[in-house]
Structures are given as C-alpha cells and as structure tokens.
Protein backbone atom coordinates (compact mmCIF):
# COMPACT_ATOMS: atom_id res chain seq x y z
CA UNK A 1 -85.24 -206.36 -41.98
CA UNK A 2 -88.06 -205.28 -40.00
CA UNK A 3 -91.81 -205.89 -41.87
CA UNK A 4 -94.95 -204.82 -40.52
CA UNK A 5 -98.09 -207.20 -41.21
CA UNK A 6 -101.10 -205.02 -42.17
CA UNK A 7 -104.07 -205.50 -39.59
CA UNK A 8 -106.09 -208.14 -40.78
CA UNK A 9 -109.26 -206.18 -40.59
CA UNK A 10 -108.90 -202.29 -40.41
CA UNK A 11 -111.45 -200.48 -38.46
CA UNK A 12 -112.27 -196.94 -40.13
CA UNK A 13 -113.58 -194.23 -37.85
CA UNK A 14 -115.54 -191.60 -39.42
CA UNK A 15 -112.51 -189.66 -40.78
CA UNK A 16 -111.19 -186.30 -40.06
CA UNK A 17 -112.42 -183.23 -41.57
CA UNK A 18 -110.26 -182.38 -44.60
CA UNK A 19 -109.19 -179.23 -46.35
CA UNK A 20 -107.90 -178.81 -50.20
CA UNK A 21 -104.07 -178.05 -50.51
CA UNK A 22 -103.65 -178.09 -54.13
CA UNK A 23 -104.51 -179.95 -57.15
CA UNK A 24 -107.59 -181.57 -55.79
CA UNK A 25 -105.27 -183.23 -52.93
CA UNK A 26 -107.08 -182.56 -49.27
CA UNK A 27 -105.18 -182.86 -46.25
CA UNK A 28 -106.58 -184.19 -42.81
CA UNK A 29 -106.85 -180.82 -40.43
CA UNK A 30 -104.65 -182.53 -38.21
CA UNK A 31 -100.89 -183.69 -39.51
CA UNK A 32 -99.41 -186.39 -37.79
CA UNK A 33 -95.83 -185.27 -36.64
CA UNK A 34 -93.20 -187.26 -36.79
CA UNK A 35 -91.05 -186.16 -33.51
CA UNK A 36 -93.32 -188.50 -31.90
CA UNK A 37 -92.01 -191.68 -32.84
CA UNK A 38 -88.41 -190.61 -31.21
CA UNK A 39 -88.03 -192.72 -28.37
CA UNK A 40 -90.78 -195.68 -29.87
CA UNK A 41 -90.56 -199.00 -30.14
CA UNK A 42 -90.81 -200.03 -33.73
CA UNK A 43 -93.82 -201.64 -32.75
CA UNK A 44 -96.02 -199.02 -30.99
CA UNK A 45 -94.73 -196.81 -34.05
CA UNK A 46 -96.30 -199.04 -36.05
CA UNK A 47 -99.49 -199.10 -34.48
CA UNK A 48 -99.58 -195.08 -33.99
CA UNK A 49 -99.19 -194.38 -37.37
CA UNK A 50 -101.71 -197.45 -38.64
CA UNK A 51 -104.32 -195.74 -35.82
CA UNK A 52 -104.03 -192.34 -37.33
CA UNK A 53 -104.39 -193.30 -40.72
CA UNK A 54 -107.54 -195.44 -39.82
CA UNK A 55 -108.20 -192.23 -37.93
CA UNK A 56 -108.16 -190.08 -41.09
CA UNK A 57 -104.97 -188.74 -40.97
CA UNK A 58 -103.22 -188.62 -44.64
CA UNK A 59 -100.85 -185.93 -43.62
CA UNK A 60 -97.42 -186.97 -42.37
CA UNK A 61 -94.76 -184.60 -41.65
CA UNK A 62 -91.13 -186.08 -40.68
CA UNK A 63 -87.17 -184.68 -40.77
CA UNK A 64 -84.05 -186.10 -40.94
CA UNK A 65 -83.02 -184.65 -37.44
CA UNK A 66 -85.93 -185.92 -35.44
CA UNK A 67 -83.73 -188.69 -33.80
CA UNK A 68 -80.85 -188.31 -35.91
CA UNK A 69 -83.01 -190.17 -38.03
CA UNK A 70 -84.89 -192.04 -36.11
CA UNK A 71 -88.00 -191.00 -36.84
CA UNK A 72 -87.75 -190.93 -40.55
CA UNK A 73 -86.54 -195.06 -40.20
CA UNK A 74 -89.60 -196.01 -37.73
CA UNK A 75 -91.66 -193.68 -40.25
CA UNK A 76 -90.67 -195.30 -43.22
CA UNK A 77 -91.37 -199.26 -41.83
CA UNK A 78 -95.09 -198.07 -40.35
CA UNK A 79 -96.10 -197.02 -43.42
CA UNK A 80 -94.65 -199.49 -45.85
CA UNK A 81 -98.54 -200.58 -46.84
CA UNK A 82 -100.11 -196.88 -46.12
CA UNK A 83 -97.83 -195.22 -48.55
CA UNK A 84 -100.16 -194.65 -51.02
CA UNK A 85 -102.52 -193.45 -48.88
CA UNK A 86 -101.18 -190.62 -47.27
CA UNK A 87 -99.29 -187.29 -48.70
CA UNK A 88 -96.01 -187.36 -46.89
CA UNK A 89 -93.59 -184.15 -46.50
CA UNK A 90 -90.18 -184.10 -45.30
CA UNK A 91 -87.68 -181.38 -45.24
CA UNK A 92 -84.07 -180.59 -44.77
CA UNK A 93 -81.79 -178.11 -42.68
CA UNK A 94 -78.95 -178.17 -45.70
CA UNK A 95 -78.49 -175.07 -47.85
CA UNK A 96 -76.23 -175.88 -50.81
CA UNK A 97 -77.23 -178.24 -53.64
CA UNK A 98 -74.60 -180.41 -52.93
CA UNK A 99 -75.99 -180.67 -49.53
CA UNK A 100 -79.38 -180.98 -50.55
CA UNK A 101 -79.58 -183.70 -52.47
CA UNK A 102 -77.37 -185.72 -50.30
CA UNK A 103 -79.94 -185.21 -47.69
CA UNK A 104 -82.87 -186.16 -49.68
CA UNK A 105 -81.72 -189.54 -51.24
CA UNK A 106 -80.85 -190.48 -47.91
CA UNK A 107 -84.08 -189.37 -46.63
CA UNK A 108 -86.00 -191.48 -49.62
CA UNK A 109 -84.23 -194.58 -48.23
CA UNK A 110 -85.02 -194.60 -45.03
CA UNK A 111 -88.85 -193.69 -45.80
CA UNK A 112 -88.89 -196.90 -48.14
CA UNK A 113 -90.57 -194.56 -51.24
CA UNK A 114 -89.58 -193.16 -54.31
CA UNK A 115 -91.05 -189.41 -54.11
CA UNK A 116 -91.79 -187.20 -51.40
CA UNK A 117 -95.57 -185.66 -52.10
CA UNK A 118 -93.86 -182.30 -50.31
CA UNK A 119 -90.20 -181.47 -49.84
CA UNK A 120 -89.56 -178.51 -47.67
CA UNK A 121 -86.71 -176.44 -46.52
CA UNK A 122 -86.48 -176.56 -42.93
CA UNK A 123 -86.68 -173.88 -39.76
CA UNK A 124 -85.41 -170.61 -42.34
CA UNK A 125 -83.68 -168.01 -39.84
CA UNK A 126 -81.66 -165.75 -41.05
CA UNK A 127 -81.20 -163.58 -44.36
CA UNK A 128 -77.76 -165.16 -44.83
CA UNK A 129 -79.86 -168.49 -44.87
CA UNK A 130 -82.14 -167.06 -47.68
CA UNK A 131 -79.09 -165.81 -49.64
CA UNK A 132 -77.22 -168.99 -49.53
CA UNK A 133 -80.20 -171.23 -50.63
CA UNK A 134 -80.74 -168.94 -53.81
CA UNK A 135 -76.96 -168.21 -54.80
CA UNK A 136 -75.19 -170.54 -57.74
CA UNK A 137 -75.55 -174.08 -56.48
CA UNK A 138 -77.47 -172.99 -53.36
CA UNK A 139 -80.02 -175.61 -52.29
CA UNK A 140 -83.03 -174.01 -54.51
CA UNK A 141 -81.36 -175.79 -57.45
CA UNK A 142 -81.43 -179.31 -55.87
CA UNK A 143 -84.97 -178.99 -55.20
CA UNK A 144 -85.67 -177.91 -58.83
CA UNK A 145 -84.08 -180.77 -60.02
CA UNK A 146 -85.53 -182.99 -57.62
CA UNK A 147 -89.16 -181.90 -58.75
CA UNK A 148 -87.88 -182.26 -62.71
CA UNK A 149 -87.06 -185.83 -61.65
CA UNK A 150 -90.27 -186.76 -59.90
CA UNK A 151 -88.39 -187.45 -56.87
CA UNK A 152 -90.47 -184.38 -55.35
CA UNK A 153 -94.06 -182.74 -56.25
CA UNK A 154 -94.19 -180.61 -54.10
CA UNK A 155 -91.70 -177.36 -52.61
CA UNK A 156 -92.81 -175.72 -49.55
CA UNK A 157 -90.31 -174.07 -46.74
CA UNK A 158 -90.98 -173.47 -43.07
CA UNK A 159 -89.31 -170.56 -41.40
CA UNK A 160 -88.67 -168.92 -37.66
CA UNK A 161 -88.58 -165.22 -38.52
CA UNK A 162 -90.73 -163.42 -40.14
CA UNK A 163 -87.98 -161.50 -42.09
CA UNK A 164 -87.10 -165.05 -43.91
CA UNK A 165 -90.53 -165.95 -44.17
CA UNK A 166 -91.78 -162.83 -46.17
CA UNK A 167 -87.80 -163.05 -48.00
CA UNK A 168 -88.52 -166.47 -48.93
CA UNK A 169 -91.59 -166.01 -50.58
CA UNK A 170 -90.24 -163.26 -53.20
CA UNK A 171 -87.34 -165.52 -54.15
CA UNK A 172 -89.70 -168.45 -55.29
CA UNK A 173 -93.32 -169.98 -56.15
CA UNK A 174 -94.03 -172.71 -53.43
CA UNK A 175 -96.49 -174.82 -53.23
CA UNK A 176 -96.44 -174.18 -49.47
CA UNK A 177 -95.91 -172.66 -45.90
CA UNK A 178 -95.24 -174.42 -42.98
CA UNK A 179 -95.13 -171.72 -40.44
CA UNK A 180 -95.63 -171.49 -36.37
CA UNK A 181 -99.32 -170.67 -36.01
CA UNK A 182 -100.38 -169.66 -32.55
CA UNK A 183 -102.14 -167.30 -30.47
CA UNK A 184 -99.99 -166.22 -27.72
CA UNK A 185 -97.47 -165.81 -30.94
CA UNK A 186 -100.24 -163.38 -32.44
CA UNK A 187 -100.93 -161.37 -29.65
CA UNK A 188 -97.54 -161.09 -27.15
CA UNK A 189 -95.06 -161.33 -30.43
CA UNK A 190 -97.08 -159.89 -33.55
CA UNK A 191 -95.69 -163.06 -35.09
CA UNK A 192 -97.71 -164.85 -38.19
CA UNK A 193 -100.20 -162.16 -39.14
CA UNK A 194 -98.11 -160.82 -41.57
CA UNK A 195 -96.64 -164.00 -43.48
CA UNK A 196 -100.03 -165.73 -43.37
CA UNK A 197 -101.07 -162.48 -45.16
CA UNK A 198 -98.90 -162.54 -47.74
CA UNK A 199 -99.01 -166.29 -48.12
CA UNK A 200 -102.89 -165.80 -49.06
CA UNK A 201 -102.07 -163.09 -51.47
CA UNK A 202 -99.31 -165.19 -53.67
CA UNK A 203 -101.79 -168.44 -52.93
CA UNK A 204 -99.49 -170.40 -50.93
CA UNK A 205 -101.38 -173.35 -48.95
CA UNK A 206 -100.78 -172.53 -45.23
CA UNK A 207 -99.88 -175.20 -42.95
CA UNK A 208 -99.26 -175.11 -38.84
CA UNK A 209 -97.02 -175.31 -36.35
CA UNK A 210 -97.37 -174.33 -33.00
CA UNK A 211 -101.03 -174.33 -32.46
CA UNK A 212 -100.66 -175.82 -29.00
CA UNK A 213 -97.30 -174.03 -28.17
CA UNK A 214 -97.80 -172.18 -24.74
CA UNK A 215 -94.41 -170.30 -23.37
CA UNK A 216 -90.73 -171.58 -23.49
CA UNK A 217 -89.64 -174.12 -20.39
CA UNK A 218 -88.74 -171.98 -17.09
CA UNK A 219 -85.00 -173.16 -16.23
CA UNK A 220 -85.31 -175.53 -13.95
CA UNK A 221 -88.75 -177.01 -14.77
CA UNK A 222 -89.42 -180.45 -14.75
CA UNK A 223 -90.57 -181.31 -18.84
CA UNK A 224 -92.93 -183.96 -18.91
CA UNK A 225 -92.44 -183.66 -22.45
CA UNK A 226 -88.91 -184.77 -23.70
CA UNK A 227 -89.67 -184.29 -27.15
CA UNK A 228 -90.86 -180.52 -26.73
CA UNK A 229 -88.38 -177.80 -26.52
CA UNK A 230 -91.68 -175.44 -25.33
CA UNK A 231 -93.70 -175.90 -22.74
CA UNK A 232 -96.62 -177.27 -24.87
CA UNK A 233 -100.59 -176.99 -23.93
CA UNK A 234 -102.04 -179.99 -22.88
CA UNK A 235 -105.36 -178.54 -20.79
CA UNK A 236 -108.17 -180.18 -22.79
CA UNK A 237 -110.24 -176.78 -22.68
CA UNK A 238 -107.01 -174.64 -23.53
CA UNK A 239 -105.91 -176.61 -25.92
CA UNK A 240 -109.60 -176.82 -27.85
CA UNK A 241 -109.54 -172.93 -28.39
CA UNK A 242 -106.10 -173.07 -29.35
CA UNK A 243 -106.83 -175.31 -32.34
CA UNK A 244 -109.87 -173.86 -33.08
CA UNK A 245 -107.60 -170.66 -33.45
CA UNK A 246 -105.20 -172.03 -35.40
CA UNK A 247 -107.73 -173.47 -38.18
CA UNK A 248 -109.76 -170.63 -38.01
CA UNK A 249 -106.94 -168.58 -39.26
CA UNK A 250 -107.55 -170.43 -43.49
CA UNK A 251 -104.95 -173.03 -42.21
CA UNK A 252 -105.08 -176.76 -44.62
CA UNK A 253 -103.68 -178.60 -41.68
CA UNK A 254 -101.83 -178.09 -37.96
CA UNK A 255 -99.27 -180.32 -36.91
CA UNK A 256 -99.66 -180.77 -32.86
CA UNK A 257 -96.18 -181.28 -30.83
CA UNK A 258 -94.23 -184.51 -31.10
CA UNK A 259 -95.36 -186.53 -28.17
CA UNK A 260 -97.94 -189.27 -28.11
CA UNK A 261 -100.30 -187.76 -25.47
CA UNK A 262 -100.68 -184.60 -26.94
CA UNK A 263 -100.78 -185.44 -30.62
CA UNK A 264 -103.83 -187.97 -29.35
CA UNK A 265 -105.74 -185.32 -27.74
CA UNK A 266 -105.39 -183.27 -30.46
CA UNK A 267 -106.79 -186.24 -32.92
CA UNK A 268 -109.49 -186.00 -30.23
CA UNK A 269 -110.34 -182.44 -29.97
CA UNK A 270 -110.07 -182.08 -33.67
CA UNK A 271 -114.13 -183.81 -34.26
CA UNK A 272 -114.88 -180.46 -31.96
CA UNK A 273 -113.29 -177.62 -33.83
CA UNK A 274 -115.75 -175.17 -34.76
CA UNK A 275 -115.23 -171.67 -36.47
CA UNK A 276 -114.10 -169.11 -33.89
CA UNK A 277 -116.23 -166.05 -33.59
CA UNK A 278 -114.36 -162.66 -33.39
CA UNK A 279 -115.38 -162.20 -29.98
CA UNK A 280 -113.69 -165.39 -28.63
CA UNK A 281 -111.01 -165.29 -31.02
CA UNK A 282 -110.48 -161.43 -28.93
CA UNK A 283 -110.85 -162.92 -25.99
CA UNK A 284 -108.28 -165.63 -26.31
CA UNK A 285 -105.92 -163.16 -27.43
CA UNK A 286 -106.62 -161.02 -24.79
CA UNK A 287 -105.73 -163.94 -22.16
CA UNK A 288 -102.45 -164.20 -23.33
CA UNK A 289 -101.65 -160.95 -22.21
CA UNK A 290 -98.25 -161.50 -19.88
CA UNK A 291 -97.05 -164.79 -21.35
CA UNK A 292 -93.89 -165.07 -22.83
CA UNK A 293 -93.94 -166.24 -26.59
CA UNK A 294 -92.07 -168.59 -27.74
CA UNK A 295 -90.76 -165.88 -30.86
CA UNK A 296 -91.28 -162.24 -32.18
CA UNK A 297 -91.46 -160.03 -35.00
C-alpha cells in the first residue's frame, strides 16, 4: 500500500479568497479538479494536491470516470492527512439506485474516507435522464439514503442543458449547482443566464465549470492538452478576465480544466480577480462575437 509522509514543515501562503457555501462552510474561489491527476505519478499527485491545500485550496472536486478511476485512487492517497481539511465532492454518471450506491461505496474506498462533504449527480442531459433519476428506485433514492446514513452531507447535480438544469431543480432541494460558467457560453449560446437565475431564486450555492473554456478542438488540431476535450484558455490576460467573469457572476467557487499548467495559472491569477465592471464585463462579451461555444440553449 502506497503512504504518503506529510511534509515535515508545511509552508502556508496567504490563502485564497473564500466564499460561504452553506452552513458556515467557505469554499476556496478556486476548486482543485481532479482530471488533473490522470496521467500523474502518485508522487507528483501527491505533491499537487499538498501545494494546493498549503495554497488555500479546501475544495476538491473528483469522479469515478476521470481515469477509469484513476484519479479518485491518486486523490484518495494525496489526501490521506488533508482529509479533514478540505470539503471534497464527487459525483456519479449512474441513474438507478441500484446503480447509485454501487458507485458511491466504491467511490468511498478508493478516496480512503467515510463521507463525501458533497455528492453530485453527474453531466444531466437529457429529460429521459431527469425522469429516470426521480422514478421508483431511480438514483434520487440512493442519494437520500446515503445523506440519512451520513455517508453524504451534501446533494448537488451538474448538468449540460439547460432544459435538465432548470428540470432538475423543480424535482428536488439541493444543496448545489455545478454548472458550465463561461462567457463565450453567455454571449454566442445564451447558455447559464437562465439556470444561474433560478439557482439564486431557490438559494442553490452556484459552483463553476468552464470559466476558462474557449471553443471546441478544430479536427485536426494538435491538443496540447490531453485531458481537455475543449480547446481551453491558457493566455494569461484572457484567461484573467475570464475568471474574473466567472466569479463575478455570485459563483462560491470555479473549477479550472484538468491539466496541471492551467489549473496553476489559475491558482495564480486567482490573488488578481477583482469585481468586473459592466462595461468590461460588455466588452468581453462583445469579443466573443464569432466563436463557436462549446454548448447552447
């Protein structure tokens, strides 16, 4: 079995900015991904993840399908003496109970704890996806459960439509959103206004994907980031306004794409985020005009 020896003395940056989520609990503004441990040595996992919590970072975010569970393995040894330090979140693709709860034992083990502080359903399409997760032994009920038996605290969903995102929250009370985030989203696919509004108005906690999506990989293009299936941003200056966009917009956290470099920068760029005014936030919106986004209304 792999162990991890703590560092013998820890050296703590003046931490991230934080913002409240619920119950008193703040989250760092940046969420630490956990795509970007795919393709790690255990060992510069470890020290990632013992960076970014020295860093500030409390929020971790991991799946059972980044790696075929890969990530949520590496995950679980890095932060064997950081566990009670950070709020971690995982979610799951299944839709039945059955399914469900299969899914989230598993994921327990391999993350070495007993509870997950959030436990989400995962990437919410379609309306047949909605209907199957709130029929008679459809995946809601395994979450329920969970929660009863302290195995969760919290329920939150993510979603890629609108349609399921705005569905979702009708069926249930969660704690949470976890929902793509972005400007060129805003302004070339009208995509996020509408769910972050109604997310405010049944007092969901808003979290982010996205922020430094750009436009979706032109066939043929050479990706100089494996782990991203966009093209992500990764100018410095871009990149800046597009967080500052993203957290301007009463988001708790964003969680930047999985891949060392940018997920850095990001740490980075965070100590600069400022409000954005309304002119620059037009502005940026206005210079997405003729990019492709990534999704749509």
């Amino acid at each position: 079995m792999t162990s991890v020896t703590p560092p013998a003395s820890r050296r703590r940056l003046p931490p991230l900015s934080r913002r409240p989520y619920r119950d008193g609990i703040e989250l760092s503004v940046v969420g630490f991904g956990g795509m970007v441990l795919v393709g790690m040595e255990q060992g510069a996992a470890d020290r990632i993840v013992a960076d970014s919590v020295d860093r500030g970072v409390n929020y971790f975010d991991v799946a059972p399908f980044y790696g075929d569970g890969e990530a949520e393995t590496k995950l679980g040894i890095a932060l064997m003496h950081y566990r009670q330090e950070v709020f971690l979140a995982c979610k799951t693709l299944e839709r039945s109970a059955a399914g469900a709860t299969k899914e989230l034992d598993r994921s327990l083990r391999r993350l070495r704890t007993d509870h997950f502080d959030l436990y989400q359903f995962h990437a919410v399409t379609e309306p047949g996806e909605v209907d199957s997760i709130f029929a008679p032994r459809g995946a809601v009920e395994a979450f329920v459960r969970a929660r009863e038996q302290g195995k969760v605290r919290y329920v939150g969903f993510s979603a890629h439509s609108v349609a399921a995102a705005l569905s979702m929250m009708d069926r249930f009370d969660f704690d949470s959103i976890l929902f793509p985030v972005n400007f060129v989203l805003f302004a070339c696919g009208n995509f996020g206004p509408q769910v972050l509004q109604k997310a405010r108005q049944k007092g969901l906690a808003r979290l982010a994907l996205k922020a430094l999506a750009h436009r979706p990989w032109r066939r043929g293009e050479a990706r100089a980031y494996p782990n991203c299936w966009y093209c992500p941003i990764d100018d410095p200056a871009l990149a800046l306004k597009a967080l500052r966009f993203t957290l301007s917009e009463e988001v708790v956290s964003a969680i930047p794409p999985g891949d060392e470099r940018l997920f850095r920068m990001a740490l980075d760029l965070a100590r600069r985020v400022t409000p954005m005014t309304d002119q620059e936030r037009r502005d940026l919106l206005s210079s997405a005009s003729g990019l492709k986004p990534l999704m749509r209304a």
